[in-house]
N, C-alpha and C. Protein backbone atom coordinates (compact mmCIF):
# COMPACT_ATOMS: atom_id res chain seq x y z
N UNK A 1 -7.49 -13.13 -36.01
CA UNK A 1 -6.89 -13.51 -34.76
C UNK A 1 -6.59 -12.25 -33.95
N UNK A 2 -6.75 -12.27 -32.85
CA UNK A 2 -6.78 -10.80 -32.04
C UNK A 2 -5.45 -11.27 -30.53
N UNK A 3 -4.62 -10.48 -30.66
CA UNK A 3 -3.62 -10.48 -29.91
C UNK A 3 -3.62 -9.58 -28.67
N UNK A 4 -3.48 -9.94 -27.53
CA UNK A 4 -4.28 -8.91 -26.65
C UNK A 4 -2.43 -8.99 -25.47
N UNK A 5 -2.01 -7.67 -25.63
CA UNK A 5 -0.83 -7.92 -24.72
C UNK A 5 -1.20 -7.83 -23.25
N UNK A 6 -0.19 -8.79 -22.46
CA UNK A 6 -0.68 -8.60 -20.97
C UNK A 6 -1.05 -7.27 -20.44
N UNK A 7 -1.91 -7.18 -19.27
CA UNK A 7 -2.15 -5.72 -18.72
C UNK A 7 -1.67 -5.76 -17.80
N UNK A 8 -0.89 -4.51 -17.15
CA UNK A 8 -0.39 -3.89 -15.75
C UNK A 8 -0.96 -3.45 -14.73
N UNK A 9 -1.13 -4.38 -13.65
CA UNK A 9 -2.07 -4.12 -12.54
C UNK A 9 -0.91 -3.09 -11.93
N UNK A 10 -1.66 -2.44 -11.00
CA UNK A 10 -1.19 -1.01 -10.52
C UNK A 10 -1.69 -1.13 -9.15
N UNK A 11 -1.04 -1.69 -8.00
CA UNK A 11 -1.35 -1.85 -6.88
C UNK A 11 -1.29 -0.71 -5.75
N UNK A 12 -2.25 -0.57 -4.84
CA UNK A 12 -2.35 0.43 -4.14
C UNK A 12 -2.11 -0.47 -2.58
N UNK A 13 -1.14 0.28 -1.96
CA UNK A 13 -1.07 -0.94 -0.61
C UNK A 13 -0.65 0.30 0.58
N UNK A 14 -0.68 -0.87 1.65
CA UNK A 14 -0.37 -0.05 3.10
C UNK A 14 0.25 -1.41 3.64
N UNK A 15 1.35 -0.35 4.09
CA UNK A 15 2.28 -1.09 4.69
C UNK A 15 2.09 -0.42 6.24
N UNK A 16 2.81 -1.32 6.90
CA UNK A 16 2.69 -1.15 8.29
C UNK A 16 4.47 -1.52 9.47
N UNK A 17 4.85 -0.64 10.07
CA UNK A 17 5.89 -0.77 10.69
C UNK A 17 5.46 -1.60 12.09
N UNK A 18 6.31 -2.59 12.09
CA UNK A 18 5.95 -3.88 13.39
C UNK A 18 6.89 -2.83 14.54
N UNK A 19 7.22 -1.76 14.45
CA UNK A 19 8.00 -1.45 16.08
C UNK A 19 6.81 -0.31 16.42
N UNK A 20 6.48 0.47 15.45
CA UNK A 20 5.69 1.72 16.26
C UNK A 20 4.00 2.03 15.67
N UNK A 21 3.72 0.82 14.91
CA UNK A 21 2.52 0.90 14.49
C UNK A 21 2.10 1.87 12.86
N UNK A 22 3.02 2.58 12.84
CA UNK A 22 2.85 3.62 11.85
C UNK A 22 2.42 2.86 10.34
N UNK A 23 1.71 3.65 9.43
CA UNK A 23 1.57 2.82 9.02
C UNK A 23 1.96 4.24 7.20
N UNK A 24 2.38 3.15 6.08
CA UNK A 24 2.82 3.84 4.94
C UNK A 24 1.54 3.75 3.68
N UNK A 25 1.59 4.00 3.11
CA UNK A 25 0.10 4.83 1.99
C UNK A 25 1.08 4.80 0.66
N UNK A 26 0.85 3.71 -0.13
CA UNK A 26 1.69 4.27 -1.63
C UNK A 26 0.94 3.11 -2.73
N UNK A 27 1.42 3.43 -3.71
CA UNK A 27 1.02 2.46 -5.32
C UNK A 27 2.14 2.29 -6.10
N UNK A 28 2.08 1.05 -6.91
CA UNK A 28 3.28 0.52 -7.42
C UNK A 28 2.90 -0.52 -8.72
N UNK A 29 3.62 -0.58 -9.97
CA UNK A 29 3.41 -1.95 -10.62
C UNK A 29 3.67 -3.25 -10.37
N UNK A 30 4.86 -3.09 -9.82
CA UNK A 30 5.32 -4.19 -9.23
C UNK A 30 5.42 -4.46 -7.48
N UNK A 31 4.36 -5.05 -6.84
CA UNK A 31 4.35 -5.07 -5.57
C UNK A 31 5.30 -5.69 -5.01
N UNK A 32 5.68 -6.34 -5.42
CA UNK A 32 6.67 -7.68 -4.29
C UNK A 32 7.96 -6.83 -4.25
N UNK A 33 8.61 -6.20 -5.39
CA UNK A 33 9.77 -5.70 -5.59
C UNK A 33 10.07 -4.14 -4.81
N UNK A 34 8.54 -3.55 -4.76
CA UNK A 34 8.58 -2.16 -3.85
C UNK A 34 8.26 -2.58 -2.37
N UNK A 35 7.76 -3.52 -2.19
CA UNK A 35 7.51 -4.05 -0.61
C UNK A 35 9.35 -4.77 -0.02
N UNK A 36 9.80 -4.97 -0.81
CA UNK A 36 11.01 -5.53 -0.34
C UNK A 36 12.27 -4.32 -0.87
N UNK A 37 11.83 -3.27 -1.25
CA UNK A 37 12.54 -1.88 -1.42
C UNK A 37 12.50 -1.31 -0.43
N UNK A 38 11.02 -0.98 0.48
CA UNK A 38 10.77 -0.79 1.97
C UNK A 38 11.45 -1.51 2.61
N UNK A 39 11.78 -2.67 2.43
CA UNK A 39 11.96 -3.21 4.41
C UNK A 39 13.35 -3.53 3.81
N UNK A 40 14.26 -3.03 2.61
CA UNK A 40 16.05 -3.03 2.48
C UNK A 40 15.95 -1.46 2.57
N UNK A 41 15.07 -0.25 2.89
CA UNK A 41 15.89 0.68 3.33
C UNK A 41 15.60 1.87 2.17
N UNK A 42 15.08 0.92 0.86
CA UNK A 42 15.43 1.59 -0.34
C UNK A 42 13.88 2.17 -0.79
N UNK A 43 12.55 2.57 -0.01
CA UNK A 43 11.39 2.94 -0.41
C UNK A 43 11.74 4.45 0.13
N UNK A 44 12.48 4.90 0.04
CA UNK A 44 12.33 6.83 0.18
C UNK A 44 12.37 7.17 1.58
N UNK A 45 12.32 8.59 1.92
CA UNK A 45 12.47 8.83 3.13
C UNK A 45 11.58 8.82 4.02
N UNK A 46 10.33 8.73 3.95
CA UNK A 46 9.46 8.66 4.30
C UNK A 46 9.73 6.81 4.90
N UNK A 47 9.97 5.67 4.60
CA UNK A 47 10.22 4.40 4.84
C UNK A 47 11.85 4.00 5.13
N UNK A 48 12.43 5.20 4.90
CA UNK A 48 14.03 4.25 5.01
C UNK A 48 14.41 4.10 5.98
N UNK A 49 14.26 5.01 7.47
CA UNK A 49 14.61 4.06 8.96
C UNK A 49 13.80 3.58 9.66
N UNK A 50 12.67 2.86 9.17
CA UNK A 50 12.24 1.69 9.10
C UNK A 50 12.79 0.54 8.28
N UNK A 51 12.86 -0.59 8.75
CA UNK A 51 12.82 -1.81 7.71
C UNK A 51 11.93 -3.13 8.21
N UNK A 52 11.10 -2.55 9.15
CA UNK A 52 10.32 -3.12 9.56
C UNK A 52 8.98 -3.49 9.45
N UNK A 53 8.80 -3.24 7.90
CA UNK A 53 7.39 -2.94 7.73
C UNK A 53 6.95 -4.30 6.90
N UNK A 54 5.30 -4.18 7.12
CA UNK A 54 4.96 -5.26 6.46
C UNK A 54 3.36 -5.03 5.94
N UNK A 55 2.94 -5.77 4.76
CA UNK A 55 1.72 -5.40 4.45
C UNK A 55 0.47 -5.79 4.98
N UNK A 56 -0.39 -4.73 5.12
CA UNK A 56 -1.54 -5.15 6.11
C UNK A 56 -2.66 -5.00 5.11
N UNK A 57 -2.69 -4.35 3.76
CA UNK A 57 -3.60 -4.55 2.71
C UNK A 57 -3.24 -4.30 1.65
N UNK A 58 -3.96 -4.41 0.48
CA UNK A 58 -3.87 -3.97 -0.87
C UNK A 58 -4.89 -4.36 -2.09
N UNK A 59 -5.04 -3.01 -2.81
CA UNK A 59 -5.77 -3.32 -4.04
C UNK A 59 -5.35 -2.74 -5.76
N UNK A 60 -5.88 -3.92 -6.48
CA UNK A 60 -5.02 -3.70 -7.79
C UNK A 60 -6.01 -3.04 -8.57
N UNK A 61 -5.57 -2.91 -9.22
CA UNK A 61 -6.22 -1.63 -10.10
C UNK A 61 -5.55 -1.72 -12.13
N UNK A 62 -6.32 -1.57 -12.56
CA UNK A 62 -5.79 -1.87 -14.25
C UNK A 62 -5.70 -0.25 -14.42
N UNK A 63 -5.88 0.84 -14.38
CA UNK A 63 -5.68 1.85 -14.64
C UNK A 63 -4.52 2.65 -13.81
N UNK A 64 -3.87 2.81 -14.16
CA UNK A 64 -2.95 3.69 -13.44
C UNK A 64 -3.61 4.86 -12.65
N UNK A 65 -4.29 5.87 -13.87
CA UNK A 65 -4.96 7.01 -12.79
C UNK A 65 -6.02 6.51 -11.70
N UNK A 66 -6.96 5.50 -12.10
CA UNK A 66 -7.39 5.10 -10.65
C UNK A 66 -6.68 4.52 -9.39
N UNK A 67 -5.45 3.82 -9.48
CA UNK A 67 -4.60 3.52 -8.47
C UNK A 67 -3.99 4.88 -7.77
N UNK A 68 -3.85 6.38 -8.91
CA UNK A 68 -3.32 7.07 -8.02
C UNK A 68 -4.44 8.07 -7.21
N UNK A 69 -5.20 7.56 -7.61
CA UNK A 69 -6.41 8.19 -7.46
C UNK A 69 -7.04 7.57 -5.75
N UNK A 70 -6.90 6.48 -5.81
CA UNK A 70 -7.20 5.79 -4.71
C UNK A 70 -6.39 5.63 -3.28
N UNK A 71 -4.94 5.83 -3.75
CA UNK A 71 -3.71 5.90 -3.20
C UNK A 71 -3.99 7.78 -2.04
N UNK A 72 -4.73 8.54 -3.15
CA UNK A 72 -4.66 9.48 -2.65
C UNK A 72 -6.18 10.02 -1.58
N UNK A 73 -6.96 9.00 -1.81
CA UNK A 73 -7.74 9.54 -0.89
C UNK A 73 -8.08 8.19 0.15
N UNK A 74 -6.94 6.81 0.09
CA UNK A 74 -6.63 6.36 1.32
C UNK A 74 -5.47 7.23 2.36
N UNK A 75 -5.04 8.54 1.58
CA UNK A 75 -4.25 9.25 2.78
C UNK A 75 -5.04 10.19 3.13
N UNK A 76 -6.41 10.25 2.35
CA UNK A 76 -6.84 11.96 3.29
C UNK A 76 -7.60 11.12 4.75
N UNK A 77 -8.51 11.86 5.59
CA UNK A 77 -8.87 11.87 6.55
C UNK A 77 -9.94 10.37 6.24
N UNK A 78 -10.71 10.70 5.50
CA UNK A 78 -11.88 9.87 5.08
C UNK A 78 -11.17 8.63 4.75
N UNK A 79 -10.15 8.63 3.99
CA UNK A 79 -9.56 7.17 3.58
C UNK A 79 -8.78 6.77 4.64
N UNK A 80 -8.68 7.22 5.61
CA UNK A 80 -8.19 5.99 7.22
C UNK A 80 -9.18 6.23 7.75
N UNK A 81 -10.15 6.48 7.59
CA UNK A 81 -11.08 6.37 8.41
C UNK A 81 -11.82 4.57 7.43
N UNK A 82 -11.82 4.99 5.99
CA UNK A 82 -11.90 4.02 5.60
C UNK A 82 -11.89 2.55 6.03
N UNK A 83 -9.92 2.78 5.90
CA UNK A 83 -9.04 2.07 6.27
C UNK A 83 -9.48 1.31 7.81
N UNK A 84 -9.46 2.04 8.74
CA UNK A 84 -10.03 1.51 9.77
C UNK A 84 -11.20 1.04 10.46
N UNK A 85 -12.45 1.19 9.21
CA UNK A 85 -13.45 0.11 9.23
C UNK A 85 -13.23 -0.93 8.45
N UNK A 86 -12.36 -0.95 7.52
CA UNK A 86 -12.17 -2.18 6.34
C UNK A 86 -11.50 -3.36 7.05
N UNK A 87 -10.13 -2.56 8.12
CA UNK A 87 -8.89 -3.49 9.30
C UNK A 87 -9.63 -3.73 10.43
N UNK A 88 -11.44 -3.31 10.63
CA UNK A 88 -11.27 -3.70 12.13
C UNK A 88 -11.09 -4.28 12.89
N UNK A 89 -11.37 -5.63 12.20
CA UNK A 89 -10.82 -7.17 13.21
C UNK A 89 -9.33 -7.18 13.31
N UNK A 90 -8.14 -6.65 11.95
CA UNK A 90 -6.88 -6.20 12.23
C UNK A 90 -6.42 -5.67 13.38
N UNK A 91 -7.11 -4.42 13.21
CA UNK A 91 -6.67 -3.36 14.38
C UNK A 91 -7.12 -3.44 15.84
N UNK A 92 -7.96 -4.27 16.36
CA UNK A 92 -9.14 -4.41 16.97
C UNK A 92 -8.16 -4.55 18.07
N UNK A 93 -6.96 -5.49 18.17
CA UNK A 93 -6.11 -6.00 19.26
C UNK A 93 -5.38 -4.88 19.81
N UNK A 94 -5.08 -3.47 18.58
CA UNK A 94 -4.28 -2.22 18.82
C UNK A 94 -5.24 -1.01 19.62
N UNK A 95 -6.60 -1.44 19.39
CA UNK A 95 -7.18 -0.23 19.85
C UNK A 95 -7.17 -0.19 21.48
């Protein structure tokens, strides 16, 4: 009999502030609980005077180092550039 314990998806997301467009770049195990850490104030300084933010994508990931891995080159140049062919019908109303 083979016992297989649950696995930990490792989510990579972008959040987005509804007053100035800006938008946040991070990864987490638990999504629902760090998305509602952002918009009470409590996601770091980079998110805390905002509480206005909300998610505009995300992808899960079973490996940890690939989530941070991915996390980090949706912030370089190439990964919003990404980002903004993946959102274009999103963004399309902002451009």
């Amino acid at each position: 009999m083979f016992f297989t314990r649950p696995q930990t998806m490792y989510w990579v997301y972008i959040l987005e502030s509804q007053s100035d467009k800006s938008w946040y770049i991070g990864y987490t195990s638990n999504l629902e609980k760090r998305i509602k850490e952002h918009k009470d104030g409590l996601g770091g300084k980079t998110t805390k005077e905002k509480g206005d933010w909300e998610i505009i994508y995300c992808e899960g990931y079973r490996d940890k180092q690939d989530a941070i891995g991915r996390e980090r080159f949706l912030k370089s140049g190439s990964g919003r550039g990404f980002i903004k062919k993946q959102l274009k019908n999103y963004l399309l109303p902002f451009s």
